[in-house]
C-alpha atoms as a PDB file:
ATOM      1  CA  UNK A   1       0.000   0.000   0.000  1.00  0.00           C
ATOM      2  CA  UNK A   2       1.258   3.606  -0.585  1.00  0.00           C
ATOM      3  CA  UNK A   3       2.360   5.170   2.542  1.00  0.00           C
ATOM      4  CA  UNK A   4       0.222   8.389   1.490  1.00  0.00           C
ATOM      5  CA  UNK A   5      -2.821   6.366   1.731  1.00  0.00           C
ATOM      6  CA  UNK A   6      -1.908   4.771   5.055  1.00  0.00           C
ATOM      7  CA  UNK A   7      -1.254   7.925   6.647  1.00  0.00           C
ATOM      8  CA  UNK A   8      -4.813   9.511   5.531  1.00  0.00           C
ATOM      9  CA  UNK A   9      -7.495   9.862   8.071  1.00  0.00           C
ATOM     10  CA  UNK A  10      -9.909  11.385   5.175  1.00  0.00           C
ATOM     11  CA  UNK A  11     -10.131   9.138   1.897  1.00  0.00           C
ATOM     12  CA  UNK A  12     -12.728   9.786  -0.958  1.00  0.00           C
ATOM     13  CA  UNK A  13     -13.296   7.016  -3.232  1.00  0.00           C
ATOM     14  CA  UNK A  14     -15.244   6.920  -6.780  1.00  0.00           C
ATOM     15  CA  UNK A  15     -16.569   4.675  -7.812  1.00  0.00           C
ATOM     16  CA  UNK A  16     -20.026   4.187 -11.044  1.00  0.00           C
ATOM     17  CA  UNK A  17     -20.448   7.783 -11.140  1.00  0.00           C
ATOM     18  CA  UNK A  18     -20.886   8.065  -7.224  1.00  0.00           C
ATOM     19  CA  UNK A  19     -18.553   9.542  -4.581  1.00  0.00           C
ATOM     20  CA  UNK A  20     -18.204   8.640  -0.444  1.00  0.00           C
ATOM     21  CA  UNK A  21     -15.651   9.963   1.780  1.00  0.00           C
ATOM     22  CA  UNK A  22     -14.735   7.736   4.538  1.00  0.00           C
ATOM     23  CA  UNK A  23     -13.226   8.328   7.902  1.00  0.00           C
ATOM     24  CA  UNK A  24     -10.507   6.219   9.373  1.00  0.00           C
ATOM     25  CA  UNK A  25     -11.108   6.115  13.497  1.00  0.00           C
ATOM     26  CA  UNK A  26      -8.097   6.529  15.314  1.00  0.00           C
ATOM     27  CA  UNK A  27      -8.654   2.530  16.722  1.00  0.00           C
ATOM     28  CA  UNK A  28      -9.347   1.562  12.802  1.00  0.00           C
ATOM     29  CA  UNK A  29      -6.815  -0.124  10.690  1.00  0.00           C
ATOM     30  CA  UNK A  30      -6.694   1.565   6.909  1.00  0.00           C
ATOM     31  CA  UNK A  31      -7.182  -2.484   5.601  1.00  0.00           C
ATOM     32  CA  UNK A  32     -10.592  -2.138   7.202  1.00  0.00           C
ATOM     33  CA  UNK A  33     -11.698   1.476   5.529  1.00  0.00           C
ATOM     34  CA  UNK A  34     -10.535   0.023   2.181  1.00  0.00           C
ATOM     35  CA  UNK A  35     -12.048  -3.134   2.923  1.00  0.00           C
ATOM     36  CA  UNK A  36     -15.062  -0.699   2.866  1.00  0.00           C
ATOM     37  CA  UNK A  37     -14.394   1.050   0.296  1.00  0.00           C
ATOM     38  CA  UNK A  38     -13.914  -2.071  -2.112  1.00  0.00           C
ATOM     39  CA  UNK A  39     -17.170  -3.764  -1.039  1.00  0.00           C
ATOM     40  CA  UNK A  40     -19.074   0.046  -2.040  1.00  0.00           C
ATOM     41  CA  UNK A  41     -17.486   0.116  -5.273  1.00  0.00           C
ATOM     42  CA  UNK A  42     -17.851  -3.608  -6.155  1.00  0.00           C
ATOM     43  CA  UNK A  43     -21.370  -3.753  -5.508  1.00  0.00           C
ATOM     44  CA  UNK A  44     -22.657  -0.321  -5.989  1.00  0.00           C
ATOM     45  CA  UNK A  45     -23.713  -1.867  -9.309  1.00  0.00           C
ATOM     46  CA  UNK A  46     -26.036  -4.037  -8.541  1.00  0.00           C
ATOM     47  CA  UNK A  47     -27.321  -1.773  -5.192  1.00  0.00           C
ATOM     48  CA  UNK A  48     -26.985   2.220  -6.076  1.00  0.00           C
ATOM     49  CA  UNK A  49     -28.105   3.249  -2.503  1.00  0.00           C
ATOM     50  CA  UNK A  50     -25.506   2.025  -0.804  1.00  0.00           C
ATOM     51  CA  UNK A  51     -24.128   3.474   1.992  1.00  0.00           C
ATOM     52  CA  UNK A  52     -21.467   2.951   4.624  1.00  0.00           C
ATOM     53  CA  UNK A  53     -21.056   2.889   8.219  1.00  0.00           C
ATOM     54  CA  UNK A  54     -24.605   3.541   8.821  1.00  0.00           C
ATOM     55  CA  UNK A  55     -26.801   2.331  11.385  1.00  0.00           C
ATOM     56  CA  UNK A  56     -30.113   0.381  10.774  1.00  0.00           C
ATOM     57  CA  UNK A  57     -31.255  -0.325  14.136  1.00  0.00           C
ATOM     58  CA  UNK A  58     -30.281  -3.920  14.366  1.00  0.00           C
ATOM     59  CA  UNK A  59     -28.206  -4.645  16.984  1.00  0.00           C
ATOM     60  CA  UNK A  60     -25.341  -5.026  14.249  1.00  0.00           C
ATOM     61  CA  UNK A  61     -24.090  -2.566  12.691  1.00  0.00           C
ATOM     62  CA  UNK A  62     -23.328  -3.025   8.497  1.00  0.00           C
ATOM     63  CA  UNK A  63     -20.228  -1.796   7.233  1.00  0.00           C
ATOM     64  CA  UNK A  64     -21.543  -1.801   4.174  1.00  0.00           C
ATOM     65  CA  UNK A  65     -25.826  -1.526   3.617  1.00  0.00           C
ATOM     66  CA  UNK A  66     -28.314  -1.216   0.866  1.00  0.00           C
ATOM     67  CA  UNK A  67     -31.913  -0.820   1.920  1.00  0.00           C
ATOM     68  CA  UNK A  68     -35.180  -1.674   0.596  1.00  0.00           C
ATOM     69  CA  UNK A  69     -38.444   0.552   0.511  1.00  0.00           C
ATOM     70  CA  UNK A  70     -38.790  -0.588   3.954  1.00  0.00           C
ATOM     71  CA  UNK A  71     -35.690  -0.038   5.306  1.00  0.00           C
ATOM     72  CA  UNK A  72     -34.774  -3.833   5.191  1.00  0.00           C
ATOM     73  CA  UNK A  73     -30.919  -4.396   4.556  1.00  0.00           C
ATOM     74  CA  UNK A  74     -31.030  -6.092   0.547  1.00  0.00           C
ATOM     75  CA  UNK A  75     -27.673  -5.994   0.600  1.00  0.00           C
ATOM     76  CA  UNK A  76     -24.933  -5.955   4.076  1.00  0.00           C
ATOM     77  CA  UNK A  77     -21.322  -5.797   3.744  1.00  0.00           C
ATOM     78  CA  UNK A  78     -18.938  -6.960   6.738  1.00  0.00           C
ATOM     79  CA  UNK A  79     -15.383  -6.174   6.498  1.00  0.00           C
ATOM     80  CA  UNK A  80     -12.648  -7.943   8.443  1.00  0.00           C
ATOM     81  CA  UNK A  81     -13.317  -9.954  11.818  1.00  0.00           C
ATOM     82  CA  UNK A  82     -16.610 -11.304  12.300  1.00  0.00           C
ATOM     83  CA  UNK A  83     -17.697 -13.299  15.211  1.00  0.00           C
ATOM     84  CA  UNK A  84     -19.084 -16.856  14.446  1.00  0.00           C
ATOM     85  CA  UNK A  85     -21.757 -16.093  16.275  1.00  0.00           C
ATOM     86  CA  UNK A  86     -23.018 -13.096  14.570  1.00  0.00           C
ATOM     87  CA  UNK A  87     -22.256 -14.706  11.022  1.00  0.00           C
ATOM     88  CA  UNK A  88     -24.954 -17.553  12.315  1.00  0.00           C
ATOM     89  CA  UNK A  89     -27.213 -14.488  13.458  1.00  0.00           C
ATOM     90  CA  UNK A  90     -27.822 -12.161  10.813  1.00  0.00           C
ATOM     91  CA  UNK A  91     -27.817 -15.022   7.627  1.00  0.00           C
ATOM     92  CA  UNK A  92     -30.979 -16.502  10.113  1.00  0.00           C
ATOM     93  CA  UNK A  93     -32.283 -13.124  10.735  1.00  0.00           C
ATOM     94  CA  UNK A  94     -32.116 -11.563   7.618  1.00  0.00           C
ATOM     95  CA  UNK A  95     -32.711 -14.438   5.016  1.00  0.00           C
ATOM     96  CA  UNK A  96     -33.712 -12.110   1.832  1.00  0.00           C
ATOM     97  CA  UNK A  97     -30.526 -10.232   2.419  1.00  0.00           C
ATOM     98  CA  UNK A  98     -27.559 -10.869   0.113  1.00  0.00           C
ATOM     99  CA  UNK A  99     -24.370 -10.804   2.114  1.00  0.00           C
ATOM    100  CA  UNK A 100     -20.827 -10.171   1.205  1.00  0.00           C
ATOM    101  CA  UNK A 101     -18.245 -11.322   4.115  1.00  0.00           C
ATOM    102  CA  UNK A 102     -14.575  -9.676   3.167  1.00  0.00           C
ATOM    103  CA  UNK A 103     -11.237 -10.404   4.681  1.00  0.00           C
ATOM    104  CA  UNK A 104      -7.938  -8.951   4.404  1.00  0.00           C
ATOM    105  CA  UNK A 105      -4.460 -11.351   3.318  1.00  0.00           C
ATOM    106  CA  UNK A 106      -6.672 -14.476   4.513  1.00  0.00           C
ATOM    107  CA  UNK A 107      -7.822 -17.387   2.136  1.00  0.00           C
ATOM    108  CA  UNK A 108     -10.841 -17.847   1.999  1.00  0.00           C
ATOM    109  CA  UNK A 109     -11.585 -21.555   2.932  1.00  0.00           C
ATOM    110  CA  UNK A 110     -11.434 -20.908   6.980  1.00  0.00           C
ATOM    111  CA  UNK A 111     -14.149 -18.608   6.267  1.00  0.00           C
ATOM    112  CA  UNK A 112     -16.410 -20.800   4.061  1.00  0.00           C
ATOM    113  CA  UNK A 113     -16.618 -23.314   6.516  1.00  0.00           C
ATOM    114  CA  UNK A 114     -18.029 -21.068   9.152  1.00  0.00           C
ATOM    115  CA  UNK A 115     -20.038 -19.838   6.760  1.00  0.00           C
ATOM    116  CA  UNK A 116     -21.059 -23.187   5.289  1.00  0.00           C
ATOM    117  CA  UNK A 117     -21.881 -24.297   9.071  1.00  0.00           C
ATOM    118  CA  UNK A 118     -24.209 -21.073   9.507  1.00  0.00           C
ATOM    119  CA  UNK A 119     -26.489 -22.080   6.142  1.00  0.00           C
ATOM    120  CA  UNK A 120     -26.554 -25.800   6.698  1.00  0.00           C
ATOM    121  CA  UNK A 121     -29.970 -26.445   6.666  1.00  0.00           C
ATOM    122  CA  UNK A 122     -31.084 -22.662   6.429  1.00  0.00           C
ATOM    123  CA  UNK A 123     -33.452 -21.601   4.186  1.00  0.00           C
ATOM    124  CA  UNK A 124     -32.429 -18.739   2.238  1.00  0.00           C
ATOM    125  CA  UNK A 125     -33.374 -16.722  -0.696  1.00  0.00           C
ATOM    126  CA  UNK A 126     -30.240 -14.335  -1.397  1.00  0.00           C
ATOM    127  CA  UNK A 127     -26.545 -15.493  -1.753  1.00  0.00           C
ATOM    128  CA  UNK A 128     -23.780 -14.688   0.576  1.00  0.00           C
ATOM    129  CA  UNK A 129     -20.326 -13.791  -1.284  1.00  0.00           C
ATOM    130  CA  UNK A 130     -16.930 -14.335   0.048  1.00  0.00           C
ATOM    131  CA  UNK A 131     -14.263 -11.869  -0.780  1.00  0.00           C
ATOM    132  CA  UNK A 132     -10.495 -11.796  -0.317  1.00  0.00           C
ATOM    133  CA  UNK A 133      -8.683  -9.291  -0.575  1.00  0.00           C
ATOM    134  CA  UNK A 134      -4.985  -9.001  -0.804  1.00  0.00           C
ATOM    135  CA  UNK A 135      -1.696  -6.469   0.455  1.00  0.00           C
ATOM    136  CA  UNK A 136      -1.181  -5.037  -3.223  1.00  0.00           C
ATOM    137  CA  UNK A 137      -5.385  -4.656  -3.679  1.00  0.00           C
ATOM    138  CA  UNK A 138      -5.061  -0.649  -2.543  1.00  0.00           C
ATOM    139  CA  UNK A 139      -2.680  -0.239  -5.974  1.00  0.00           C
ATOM    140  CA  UNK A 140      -4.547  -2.992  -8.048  1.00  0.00           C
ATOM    141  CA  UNK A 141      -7.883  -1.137  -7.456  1.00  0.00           C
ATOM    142  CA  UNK A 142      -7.424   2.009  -6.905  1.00  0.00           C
ATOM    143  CA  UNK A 143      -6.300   5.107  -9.112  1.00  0.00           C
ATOM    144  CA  UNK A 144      -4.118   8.337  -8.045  1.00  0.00           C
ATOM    145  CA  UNK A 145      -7.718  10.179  -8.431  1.00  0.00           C
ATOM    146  CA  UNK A 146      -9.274   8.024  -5.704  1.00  0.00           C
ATOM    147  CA  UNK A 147     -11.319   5.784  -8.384  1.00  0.00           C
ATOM    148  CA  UNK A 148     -11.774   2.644  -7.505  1.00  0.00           C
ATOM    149  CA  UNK A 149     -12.043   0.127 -10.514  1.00  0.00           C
ATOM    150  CA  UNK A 150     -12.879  -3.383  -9.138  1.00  0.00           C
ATOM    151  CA  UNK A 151     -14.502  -6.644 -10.210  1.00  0.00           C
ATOM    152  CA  UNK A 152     -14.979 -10.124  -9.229  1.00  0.00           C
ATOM    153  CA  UNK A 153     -13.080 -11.240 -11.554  1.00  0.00           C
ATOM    154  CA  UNK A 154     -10.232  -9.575 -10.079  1.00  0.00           C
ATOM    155  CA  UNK A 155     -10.658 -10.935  -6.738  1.00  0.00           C
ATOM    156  CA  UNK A 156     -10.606 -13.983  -4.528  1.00  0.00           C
ATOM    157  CA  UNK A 157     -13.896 -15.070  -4.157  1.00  0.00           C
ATOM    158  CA  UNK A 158     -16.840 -17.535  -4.084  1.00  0.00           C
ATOM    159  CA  UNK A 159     -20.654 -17.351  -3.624  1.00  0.00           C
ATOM    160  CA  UNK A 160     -22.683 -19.675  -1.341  1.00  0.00           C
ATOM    161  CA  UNK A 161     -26.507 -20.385  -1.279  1.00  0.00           C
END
């Protein structure tokens, strides 16, 4: 990663026409704001509300959330660490809610599994995706301008059902 990026509290990011400007918290790693960032741009697509960091009055809070008409989560983003627990919780709790799970430098099998175990025999009508992403992904993704151009085909990943 560059160190100019690292050393950033304030980052905007662009991504499909749409700009956000995230915060790093002084307890916050920068992995976990891009992490962020990457899971906006990736699916911002697919779900143009998105927003980050903003809180739905669940007891979790998404890093990453799309709502419906409703204010139902359609789409939740988690970045980084993520209890067992609440991986179990909000797949059973929110079952029409297509989830993306991202980690930073970590293959992703460790992380199916737990996430395989939370499905098995769950009922479920939206996918959950499983991202990876890597030391080098802040250059691979992102341009000097702040644009972030990313795909799935340019990441570690796999969907479960």
């Amino acid at each position: 990663m560059e160190t100019d990026l690292l050393l950033r509290r304030k980052w905007t990011f662009r991504a499909d026409g749409k700009q956000i400007v995230l915060v790093k918290k002084h307890y916050e790693k920068s992995a976990h704001v891009l992490m962020k960032a990457f899971i906006w741009a990736l699916y911002l697509p697919d779900y143009p509300t998105l927003t980050v960091e903003v809180p739905i009055g669940d007891r979790y809070k998404p890093d990453v959330v799309a709502l419906d008409e409703l204010g139902l989560p359609k789409f939740w983003g988690e970045a980084g660490y993520t209890r067992v627990e609440k991986v179990r919780t909000l797949l059973r709790r929110h079952r029409s809610t297509h989830f993306a799970f991202a980690k930073w430098k970590s293959k992703l099998d460790p992380l199916a599994k737990i996430v395989s175990a939370a499905l098995d025999g769950l009922k479920r009508d939206a996918p959950v995706d499983l991202l990876s992403f890597q030391e080098n992904s802040a250059e691979r993704f992102i341009d000097k301008s702040g644009y972030i151009n990313i795909t799935h085909e340019r990441l570690d990943w796999m969907r479960l059902y």
